[in-house]
N, C-alpha and C. Protein backbone atom coordinates (compact mmCIF):
# COMPACT_ATOMS: atom_id res chain seq x y z
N UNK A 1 0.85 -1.17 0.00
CA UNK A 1 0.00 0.00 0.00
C UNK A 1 0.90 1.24 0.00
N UNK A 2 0.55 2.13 -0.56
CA UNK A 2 1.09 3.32 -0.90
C UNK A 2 0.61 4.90 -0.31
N UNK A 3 1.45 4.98 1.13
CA UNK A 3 0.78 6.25 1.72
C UNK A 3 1.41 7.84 1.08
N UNK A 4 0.90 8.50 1.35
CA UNK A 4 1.10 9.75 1.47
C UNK A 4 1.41 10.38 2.41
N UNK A 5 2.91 10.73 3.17
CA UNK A 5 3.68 11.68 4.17
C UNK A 5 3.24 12.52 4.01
N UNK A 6 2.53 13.03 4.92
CA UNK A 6 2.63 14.93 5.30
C UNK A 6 4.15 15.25 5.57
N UNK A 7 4.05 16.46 4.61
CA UNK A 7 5.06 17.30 5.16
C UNK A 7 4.75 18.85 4.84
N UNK A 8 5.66 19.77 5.39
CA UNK A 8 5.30 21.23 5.40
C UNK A 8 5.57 21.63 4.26
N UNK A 9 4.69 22.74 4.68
CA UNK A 9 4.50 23.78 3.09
C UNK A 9 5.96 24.06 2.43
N UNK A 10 7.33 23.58 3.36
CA UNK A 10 8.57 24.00 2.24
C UNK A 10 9.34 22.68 1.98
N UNK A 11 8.47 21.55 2.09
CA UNK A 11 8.76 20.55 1.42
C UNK A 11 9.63 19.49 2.42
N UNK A 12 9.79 20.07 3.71
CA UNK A 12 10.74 19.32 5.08
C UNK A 12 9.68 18.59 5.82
N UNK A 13 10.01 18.35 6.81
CA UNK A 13 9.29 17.57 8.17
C UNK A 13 8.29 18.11 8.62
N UNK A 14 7.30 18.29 9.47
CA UNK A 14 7.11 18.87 10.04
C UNK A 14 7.31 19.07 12.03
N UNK A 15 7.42 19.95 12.19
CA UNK A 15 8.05 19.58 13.92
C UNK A 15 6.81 19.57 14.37
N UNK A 16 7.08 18.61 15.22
CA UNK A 16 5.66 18.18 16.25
C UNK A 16 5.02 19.37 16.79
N UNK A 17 5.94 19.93 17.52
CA UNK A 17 5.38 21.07 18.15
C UNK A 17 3.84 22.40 17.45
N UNK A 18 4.65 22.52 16.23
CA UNK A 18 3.63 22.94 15.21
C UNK A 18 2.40 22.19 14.52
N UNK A 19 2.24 20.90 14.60
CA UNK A 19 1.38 20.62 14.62
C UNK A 19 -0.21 20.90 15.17
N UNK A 20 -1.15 21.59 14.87
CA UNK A 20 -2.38 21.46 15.56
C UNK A 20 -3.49 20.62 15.20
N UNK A 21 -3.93 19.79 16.15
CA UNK A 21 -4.55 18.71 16.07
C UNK A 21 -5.73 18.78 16.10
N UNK A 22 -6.63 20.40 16.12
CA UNK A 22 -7.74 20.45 15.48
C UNK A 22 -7.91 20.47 14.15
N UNK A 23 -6.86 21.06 13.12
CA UNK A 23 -6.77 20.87 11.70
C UNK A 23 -6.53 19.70 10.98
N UNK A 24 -6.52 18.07 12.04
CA UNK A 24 -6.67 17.00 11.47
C UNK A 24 -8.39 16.37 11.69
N UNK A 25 -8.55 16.10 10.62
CA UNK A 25 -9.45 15.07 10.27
C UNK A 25 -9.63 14.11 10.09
N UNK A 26 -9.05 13.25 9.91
CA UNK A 26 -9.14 12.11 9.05
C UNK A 26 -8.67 11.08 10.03
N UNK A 27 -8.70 9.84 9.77
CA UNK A 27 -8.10 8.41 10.33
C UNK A 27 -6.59 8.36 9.42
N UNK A 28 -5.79 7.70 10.48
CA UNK A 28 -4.54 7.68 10.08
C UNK A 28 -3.59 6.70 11.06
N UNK A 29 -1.84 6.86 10.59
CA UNK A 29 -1.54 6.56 10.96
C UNK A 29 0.34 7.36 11.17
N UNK A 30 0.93 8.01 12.21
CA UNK A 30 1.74 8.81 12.62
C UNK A 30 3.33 8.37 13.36
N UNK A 31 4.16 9.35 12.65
CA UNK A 31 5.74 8.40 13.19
C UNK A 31 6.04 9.89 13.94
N UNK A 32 6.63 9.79 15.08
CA UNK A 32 7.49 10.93 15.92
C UNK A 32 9.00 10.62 15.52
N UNK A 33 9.37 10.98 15.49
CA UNK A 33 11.42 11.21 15.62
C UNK A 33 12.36 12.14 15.91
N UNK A 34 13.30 12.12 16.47
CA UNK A 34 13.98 13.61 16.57
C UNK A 34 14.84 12.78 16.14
N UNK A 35 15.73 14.15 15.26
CA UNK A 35 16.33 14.04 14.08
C UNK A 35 17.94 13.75 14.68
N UNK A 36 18.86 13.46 14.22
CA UNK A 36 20.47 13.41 14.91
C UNK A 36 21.07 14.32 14.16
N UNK A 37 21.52 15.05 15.12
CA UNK A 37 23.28 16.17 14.55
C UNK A 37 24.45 15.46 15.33
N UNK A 38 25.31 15.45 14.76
CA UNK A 38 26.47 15.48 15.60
C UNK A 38 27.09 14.05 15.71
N UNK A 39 27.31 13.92 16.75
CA UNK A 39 27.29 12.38 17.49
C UNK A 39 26.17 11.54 17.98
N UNK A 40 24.72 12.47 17.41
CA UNK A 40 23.76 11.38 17.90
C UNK A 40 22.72 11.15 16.74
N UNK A 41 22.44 9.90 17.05
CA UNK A 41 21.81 9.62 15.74
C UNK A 41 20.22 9.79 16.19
N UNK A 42 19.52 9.59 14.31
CA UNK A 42 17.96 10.06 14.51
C UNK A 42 17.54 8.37 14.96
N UNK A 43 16.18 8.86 15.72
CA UNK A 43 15.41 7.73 16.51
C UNK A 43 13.99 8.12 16.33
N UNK A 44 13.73 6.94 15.86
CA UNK A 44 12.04 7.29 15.90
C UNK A 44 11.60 6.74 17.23
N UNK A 45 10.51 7.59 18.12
CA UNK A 45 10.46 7.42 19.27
C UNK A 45 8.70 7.16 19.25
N UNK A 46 8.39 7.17 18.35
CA UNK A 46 6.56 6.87 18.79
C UNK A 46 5.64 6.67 17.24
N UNK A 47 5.10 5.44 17.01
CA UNK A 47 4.42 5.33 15.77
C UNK A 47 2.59 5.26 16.56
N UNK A 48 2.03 5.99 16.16
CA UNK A 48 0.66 6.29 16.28
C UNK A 48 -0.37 6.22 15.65
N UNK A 49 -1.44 5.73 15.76
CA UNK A 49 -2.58 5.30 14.38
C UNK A 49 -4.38 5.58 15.17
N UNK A 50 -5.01 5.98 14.68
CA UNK A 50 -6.40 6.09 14.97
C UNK A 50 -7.01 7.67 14.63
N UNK A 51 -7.81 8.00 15.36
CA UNK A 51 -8.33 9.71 14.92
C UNK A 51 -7.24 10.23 14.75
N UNK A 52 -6.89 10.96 13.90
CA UNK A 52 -5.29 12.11 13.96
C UNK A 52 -5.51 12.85 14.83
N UNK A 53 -6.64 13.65 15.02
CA UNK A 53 -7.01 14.59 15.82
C UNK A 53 -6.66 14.01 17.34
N UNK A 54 -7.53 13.31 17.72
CA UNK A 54 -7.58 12.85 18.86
C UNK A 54 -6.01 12.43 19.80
N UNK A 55 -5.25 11.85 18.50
CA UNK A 55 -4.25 11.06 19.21
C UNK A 55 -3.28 11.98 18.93
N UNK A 56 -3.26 12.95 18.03
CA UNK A 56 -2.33 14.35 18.04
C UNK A 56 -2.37 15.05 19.57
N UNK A 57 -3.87 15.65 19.94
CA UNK A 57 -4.10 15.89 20.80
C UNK A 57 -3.70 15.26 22.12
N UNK A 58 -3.95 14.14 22.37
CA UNK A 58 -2.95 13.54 23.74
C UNK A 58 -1.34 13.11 23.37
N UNK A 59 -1.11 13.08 22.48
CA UNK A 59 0.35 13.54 22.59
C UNK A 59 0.66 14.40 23.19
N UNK A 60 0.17 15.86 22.56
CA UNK A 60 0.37 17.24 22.93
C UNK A 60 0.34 17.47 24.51
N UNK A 61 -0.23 16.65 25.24
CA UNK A 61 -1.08 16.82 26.45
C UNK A 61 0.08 15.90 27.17
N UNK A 62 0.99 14.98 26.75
CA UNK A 62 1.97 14.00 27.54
C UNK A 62 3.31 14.83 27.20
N UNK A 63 4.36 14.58 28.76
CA UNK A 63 5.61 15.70 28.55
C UNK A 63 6.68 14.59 27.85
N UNK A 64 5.91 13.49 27.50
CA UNK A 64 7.41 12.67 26.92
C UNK A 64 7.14 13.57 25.43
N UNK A 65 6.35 14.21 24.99
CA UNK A 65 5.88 14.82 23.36
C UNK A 65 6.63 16.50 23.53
N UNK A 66 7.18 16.55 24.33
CA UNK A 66 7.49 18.48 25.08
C UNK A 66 9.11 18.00 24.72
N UNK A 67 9.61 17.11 24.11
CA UNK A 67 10.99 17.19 24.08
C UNK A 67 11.83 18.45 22.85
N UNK A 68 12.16 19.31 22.94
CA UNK A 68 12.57 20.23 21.85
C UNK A 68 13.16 19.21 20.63
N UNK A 69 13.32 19.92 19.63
CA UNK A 69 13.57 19.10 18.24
C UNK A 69 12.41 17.18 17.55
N UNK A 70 11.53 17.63 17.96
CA UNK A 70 10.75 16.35 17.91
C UNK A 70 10.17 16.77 15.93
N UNK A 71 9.88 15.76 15.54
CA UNK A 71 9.61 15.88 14.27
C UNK A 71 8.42 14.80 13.74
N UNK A 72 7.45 15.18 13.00
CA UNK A 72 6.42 13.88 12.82
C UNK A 72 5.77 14.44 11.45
N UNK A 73 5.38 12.66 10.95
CA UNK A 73 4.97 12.77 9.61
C UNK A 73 3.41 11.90 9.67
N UNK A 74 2.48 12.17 9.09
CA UNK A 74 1.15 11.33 9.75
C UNK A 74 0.54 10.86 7.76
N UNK A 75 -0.11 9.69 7.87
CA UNK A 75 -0.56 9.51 6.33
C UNK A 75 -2.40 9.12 6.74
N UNK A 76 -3.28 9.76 6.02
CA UNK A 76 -4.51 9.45 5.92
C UNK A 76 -4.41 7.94 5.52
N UNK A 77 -5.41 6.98 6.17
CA UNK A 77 -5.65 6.01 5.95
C UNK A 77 -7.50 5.91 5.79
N UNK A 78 -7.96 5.55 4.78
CA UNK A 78 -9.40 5.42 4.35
C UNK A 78 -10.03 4.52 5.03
N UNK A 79 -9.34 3.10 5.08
CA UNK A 79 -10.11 1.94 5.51
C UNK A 79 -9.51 1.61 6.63
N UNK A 80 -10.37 2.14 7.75
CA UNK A 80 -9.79 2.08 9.54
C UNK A 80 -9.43 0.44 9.59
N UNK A 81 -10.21 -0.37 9.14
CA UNK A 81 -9.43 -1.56 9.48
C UNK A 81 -7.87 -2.07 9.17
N UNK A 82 -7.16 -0.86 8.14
CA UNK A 82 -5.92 -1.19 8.01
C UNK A 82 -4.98 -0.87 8.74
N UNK A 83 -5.59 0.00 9.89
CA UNK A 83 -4.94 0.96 10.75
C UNK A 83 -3.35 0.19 11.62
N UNK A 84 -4.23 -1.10 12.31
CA UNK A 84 -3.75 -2.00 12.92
C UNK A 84 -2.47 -2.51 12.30
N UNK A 85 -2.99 -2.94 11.01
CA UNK A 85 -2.04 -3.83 10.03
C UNK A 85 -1.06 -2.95 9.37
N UNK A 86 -1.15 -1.77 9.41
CA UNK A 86 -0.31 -0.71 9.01
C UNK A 86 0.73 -0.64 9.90
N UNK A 87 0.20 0.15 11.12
CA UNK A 87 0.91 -0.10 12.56
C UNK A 87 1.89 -1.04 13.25
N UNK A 88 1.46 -2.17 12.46
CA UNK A 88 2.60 -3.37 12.74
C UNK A 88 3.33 -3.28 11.81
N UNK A 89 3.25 -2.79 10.62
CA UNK A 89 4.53 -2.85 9.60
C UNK A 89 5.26 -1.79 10.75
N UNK A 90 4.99 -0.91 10.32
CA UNK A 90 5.51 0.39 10.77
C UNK A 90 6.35 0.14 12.25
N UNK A 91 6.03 -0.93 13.27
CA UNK A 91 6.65 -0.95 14.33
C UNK A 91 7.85 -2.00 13.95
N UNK A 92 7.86 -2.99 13.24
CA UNK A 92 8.68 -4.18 12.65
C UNK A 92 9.77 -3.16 12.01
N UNK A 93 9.57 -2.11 11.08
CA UNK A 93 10.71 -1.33 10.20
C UNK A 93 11.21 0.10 10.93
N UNK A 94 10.45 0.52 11.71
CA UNK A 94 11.47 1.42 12.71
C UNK A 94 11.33 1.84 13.87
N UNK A 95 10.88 0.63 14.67
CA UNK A 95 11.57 0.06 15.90
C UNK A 95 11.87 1.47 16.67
N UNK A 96 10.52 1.74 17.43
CA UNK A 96 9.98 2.99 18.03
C UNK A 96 10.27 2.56 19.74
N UNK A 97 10.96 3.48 20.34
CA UNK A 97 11.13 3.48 21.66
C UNK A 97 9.92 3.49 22.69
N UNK A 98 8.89 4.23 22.10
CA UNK A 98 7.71 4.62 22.83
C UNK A 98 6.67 3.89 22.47
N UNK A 99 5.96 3.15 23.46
CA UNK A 99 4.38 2.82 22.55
C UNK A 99 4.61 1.03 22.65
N UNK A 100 3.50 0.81 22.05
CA UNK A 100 3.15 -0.72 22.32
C UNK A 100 3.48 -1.35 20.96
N UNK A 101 3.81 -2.65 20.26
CA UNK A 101 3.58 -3.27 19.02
C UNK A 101 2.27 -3.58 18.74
N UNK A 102 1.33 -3.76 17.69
CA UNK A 102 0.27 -4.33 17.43
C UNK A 102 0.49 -5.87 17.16
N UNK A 103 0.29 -7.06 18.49
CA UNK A 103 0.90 -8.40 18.41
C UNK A 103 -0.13 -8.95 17.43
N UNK A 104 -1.37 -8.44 17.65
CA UNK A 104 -2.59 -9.29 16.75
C UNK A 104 -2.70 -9.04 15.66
N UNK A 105 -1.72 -8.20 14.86
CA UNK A 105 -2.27 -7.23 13.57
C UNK A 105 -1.32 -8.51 12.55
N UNK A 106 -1.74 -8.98 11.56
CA UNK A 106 -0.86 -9.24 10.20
C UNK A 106 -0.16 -7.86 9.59
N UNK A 107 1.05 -8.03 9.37
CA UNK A 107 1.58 -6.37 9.51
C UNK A 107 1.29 -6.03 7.63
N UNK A 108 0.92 -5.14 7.41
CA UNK A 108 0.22 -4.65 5.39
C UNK A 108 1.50 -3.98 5.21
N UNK A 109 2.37 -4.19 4.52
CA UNK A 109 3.44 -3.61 4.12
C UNK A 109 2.84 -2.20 3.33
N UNK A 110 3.88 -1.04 3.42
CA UNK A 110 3.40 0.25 3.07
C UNK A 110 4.76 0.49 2.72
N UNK A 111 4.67 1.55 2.24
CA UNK A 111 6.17 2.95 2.04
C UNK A 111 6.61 3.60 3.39
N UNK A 112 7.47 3.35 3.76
CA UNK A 112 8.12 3.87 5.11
C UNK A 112 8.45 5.26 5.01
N UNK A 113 7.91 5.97 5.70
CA UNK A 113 8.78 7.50 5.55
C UNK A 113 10.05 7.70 6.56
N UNK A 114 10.74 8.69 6.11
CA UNK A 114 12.09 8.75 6.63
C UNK A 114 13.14 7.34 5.70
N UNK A 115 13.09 6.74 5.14
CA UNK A 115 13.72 5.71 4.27
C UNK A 115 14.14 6.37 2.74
N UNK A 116 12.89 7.15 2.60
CA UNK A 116 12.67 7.74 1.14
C UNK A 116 13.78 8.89 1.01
């Protein structure tokens, strides 16, 4: 399956922080990461899937999401039942510090962002 990354109007990431989670609509599914300079490398720290709105919103609301330099990319998903099966690809290919695996999901292979 073939998603579509959000990213900002100049063609980069967008930082979490800027995100507002009343201007999402849709069902989806969302990667957090802060990016690496230096001597430290980038880590994706949280893959997220269900209302965008909703689950944007309690991010926003938890201080593990308040870390400066945080970065996230979210893709509309149409058919909520893929949400799950999305979610498990997505935890199998970049192995997120934060958050649970989906053990019950058959994982639907997709386009990974941050790979591209």
């Amino acid at each position: 399956m073939q998603l579509q990354w959000a990213r900002a109007a100049d063609g980069g990431w967008w930082p979490f922080a800027r995100v507002e989670p009343a201007h999402l609509d849709s069902y989806g599914v969302f990667v957090v990461w802060r990016n690496g300079d230096g001597d430290k490398v980038s880590v994706v720290l949280y893959i997220g899937r269900g209302s965008l709105r909703d689950e944007f919103a309690r991010c926003h609301r938890d201080p593990l999401f308040r870390t400066e330099g945080l970065y996230v990319t979210w893709a509309t998903v149409r058919d909520v039942r893929t949400l799950d099966p999305i979610a498990a690809y997505l935890y199998q290919h970049l192995h997120p510090l934060w958050g649970e695996a989906v053990p019950m999901a058959s994982p639907l292979p997709v386009n990974v962002p941050l790979t591209a």
